[in-house]
C-alpha atoms as a PDB file:
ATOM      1  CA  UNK A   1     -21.218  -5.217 -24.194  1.00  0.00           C
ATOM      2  CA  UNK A   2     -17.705  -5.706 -23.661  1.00  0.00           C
ATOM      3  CA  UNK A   3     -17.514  -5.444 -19.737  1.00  0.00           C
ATOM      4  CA  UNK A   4     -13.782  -6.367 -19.521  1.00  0.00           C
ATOM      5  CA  UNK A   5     -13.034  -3.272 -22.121  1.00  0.00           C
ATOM      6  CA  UNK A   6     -15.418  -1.217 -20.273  1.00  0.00           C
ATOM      7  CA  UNK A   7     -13.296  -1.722 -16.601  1.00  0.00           C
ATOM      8  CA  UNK A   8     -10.380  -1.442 -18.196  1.00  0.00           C
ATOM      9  CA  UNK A   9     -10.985   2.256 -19.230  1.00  0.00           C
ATOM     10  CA  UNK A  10     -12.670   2.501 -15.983  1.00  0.00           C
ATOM     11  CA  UNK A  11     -10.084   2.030 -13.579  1.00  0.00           C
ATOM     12  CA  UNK A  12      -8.620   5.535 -13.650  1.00  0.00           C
ATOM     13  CA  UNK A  13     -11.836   7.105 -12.317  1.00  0.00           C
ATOM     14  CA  UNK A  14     -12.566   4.149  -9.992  1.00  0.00           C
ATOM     15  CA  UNK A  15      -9.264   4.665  -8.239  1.00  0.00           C
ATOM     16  CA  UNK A  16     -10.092   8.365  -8.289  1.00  0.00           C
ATOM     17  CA  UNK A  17     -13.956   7.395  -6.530  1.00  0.00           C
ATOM     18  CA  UNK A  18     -12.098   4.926  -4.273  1.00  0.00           C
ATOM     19  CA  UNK A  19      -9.651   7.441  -2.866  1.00  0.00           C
ATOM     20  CA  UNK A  20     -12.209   9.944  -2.090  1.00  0.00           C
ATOM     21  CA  UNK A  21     -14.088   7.381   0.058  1.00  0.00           C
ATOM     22  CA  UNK A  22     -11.528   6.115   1.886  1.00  0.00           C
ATOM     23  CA  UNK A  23     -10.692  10.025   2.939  1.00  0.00           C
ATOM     24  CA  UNK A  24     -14.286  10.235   3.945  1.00  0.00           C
ATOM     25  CA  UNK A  25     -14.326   7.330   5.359  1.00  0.00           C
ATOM     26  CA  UNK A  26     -11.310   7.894   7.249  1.00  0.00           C
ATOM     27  CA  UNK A  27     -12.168  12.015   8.181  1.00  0.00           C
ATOM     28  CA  UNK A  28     -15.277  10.735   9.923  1.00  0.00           C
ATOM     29  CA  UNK A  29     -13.636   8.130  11.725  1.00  0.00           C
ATOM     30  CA  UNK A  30     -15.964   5.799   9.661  1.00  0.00           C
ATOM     31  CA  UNK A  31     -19.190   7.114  10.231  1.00  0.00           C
ATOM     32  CA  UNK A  32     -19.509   7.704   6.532  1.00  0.00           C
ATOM     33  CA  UNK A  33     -18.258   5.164   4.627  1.00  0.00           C
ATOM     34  CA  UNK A  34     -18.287   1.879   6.814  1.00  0.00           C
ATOM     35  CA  UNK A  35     -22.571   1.568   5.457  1.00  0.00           C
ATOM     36  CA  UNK A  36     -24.547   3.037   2.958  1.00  0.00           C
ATOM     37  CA  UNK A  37     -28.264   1.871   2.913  1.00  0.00           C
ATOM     38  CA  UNK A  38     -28.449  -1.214   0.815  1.00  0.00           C
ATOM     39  CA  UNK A  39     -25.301  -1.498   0.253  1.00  0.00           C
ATOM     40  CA  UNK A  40     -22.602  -4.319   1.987  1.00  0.00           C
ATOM     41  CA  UNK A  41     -20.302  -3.071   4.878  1.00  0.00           C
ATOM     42  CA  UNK A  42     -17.063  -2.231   4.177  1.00  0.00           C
ATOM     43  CA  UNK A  43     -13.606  -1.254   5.532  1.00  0.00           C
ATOM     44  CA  UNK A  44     -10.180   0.730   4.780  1.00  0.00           C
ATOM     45  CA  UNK A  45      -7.478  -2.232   4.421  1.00  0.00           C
ATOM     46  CA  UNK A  46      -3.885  -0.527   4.586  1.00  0.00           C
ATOM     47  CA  UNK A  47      -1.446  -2.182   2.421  1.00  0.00           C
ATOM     48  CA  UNK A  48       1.822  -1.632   1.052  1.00  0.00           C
ATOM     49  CA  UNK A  49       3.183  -1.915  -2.396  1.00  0.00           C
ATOM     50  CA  UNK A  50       4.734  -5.043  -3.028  1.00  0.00           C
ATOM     51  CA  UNK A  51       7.372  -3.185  -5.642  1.00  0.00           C
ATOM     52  CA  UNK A  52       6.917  -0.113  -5.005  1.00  0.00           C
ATOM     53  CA  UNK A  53       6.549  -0.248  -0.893  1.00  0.00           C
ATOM     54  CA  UNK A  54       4.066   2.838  -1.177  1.00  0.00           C
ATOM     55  CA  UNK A  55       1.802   2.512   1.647  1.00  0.00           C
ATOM     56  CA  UNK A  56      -2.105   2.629   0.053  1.00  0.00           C
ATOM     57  CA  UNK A  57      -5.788   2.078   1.062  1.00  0.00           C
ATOM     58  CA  UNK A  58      -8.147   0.691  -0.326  1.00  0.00           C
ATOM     59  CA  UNK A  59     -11.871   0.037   0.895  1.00  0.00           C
ATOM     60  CA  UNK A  60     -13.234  -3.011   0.423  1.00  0.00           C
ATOM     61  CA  UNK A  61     -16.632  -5.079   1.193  1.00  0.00           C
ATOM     62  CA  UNK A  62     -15.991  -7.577   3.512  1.00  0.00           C
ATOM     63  CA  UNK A  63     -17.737 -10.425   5.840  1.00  0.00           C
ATOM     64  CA  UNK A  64     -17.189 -11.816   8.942  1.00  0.00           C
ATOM     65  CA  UNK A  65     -16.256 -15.366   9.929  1.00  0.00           C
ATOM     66  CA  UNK A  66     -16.237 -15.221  14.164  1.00  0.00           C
ATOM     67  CA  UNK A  67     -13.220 -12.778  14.648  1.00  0.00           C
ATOM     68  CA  UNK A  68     -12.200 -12.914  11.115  1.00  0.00           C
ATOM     69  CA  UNK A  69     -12.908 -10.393   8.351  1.00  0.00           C
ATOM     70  CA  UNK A  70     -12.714 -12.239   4.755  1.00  0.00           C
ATOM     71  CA  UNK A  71     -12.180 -10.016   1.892  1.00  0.00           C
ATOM     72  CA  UNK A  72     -12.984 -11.389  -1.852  1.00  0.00           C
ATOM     73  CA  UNK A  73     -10.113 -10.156  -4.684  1.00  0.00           C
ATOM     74  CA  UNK A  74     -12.296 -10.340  -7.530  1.00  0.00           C
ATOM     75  CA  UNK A  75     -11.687  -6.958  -9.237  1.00  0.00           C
ATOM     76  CA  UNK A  76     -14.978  -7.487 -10.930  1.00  0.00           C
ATOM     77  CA  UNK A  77     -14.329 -10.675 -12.712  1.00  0.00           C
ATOM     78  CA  UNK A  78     -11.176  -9.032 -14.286  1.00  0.00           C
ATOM     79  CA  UNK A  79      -8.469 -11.990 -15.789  1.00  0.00           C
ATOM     80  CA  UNK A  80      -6.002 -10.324 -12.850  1.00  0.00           C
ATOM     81  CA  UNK A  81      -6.219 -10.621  -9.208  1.00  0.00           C
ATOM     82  CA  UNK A  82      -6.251  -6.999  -7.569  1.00  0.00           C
ATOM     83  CA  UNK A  83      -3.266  -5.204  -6.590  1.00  0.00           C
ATOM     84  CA  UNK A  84      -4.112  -5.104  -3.006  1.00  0.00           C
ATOM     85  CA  UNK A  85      -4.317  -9.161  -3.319  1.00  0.00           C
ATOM     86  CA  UNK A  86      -0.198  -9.124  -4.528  1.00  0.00           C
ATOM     87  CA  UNK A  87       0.240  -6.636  -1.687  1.00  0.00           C
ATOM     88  CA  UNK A  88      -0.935  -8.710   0.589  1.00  0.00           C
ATOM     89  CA  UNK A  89       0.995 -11.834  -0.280  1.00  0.00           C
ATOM     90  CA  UNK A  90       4.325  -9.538  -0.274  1.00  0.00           C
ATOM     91  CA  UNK A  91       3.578  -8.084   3.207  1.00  0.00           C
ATOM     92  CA  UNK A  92       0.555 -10.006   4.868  1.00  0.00           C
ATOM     93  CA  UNK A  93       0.609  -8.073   8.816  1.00  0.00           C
ATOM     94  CA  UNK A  94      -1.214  -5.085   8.347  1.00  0.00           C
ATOM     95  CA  UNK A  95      -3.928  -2.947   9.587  1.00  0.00           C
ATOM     96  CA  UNK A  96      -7.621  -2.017   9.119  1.00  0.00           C
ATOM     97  CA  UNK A  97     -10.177   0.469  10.039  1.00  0.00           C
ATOM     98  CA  UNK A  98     -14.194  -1.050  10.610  1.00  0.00           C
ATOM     99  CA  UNK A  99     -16.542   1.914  11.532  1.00  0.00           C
ATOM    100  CA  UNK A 100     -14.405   3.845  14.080  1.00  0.00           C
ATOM    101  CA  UNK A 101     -12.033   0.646  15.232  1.00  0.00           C
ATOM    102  CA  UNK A 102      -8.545   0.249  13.908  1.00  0.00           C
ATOM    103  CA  UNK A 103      -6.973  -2.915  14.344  1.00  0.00           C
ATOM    104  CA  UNK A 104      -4.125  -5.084  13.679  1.00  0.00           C
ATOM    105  CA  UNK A 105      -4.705  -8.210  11.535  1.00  0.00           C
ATOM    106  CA  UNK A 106      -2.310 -10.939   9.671  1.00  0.00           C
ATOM    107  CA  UNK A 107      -3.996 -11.703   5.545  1.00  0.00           C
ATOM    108  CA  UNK A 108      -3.427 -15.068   4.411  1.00  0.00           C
ATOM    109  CA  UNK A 109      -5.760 -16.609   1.569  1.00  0.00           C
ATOM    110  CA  UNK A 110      -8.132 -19.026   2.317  1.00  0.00           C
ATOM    111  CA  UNK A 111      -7.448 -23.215   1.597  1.00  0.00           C
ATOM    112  CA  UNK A 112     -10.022 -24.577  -0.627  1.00  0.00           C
ATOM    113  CA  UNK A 113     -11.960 -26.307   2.096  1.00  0.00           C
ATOM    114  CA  UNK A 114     -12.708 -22.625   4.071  1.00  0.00           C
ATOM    115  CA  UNK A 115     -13.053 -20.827   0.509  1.00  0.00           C
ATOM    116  CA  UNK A 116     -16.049 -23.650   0.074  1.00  0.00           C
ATOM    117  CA  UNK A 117     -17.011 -22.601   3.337  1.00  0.00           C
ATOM    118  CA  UNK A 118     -16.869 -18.819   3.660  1.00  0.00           C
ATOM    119  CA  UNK A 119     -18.084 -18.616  -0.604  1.00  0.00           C
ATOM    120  CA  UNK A 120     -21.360 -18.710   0.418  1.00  0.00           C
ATOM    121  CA  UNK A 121     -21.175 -16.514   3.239  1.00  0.00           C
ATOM    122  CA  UNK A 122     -19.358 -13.461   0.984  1.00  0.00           C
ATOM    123  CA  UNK A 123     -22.087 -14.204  -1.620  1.00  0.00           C
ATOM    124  CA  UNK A 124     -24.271 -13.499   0.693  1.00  0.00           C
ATOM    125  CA  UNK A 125     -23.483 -10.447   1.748  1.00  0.00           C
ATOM    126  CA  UNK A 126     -22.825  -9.106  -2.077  1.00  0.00           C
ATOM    127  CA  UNK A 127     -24.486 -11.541  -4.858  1.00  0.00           C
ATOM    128  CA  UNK A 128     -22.632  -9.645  -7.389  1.00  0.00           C
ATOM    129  CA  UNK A 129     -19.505 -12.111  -6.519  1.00  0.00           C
ATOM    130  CA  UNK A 130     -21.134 -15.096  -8.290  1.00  0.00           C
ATOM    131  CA  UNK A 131     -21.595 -12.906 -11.208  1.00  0.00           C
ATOM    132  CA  UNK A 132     -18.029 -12.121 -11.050  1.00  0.00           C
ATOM    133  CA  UNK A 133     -16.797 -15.592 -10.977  1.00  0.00           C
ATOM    134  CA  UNK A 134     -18.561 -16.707 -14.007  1.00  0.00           C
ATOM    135  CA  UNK A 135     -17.063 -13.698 -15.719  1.00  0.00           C
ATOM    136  CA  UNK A 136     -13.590 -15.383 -15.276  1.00  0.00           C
ATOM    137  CA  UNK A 137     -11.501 -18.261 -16.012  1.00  0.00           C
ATOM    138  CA  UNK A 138      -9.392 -17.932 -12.175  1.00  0.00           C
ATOM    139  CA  UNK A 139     -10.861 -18.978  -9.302  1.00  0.00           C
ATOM    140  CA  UNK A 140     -11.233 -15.654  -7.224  1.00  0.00           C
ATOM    141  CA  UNK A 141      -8.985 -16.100  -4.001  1.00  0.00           C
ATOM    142  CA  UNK A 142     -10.879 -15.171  -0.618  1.00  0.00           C
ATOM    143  CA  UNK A 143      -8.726 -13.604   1.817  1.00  0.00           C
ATOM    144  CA  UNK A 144      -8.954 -14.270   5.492  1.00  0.00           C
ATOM    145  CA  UNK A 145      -7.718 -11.369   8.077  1.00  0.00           C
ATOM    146  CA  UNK A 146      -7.165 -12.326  11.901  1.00  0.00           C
ATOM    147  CA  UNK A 147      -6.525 -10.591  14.575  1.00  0.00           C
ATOM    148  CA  UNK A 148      -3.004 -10.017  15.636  1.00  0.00           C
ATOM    149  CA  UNK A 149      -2.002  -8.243  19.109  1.00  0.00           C
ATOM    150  CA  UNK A 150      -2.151  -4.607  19.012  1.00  0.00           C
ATOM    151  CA  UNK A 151       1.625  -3.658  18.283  1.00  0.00           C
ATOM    152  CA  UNK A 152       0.828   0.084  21.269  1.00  0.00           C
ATOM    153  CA  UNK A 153       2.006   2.915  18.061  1.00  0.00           C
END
């Protein structure tokens, strides 16, 4: 089976079942949406369109390193990075919402020493990234968030 093929024609409706979770997620103030039984935690990252500068959500597993929330851009093994990834590089200070808490972080992609690190640690909260990363020729980035001051909006 052509998986590659297969996600390409699948990202229309995949956007489509992202949005609607991230509304859920977001109209419950996270109560659905942040954990689903046997599934990995995830959160809303707000980002804005590096060309465009559209202002977009998109939820996302993630893991924790101490204060730190590390997000993987793997788009399922795709040849691309994900267009929150780009976003991210274009405008890095941004927010997100875990469960019911909204905070303030700065992105920056993790050096090779903490993506050895922290590869184990996102594998281990979703094995599916290992599959992912033998599906493709890039080395998927890990992203780091940290906490930044709340700015009072």
């Amino acid at each position: 089976m052509d998986y590659l093929n297969l996600a390409d024609r699948s990202w229309p409706v995949l956007r489509r079942v992202m949005g609607g979770h991230a509304a859920v997620y977001r109209a419950t103030n996270g109560r659905i949406g942040h954990r689903f039984p046997g599934s990995p935690p995830m959160l809303l990252l707000d980002h804005v369109g590096a060309r465009s500068a559209s202002r977009r959500t998109s939820p996302l597993v993630y893991a924790r390193d101490g204060d730190n929330f590390v997000l993987v851009a793997s788009k399922g093994g795709y040849p691309k990075n994900p267009a929150w990834f780009h976003n991210l590089l274009a405008n890095p200070d941004t927010t997100v919402q875990v469960g019911s808490s909204h905070l303030d972080v700065h992105a920056r992609v993790a050096d090779p020493e903490e993506r050895k690190r922290l590869w184990p640690v996102v594998v281990g909260v979703y094995s599916g990234y290992d599959d992912y990363q033998r599906r493709t020729d890039r080395e998927i980035p890990l992203v780091i968030l940290e906490p930044r001051p709340h700015s009072g909006s």
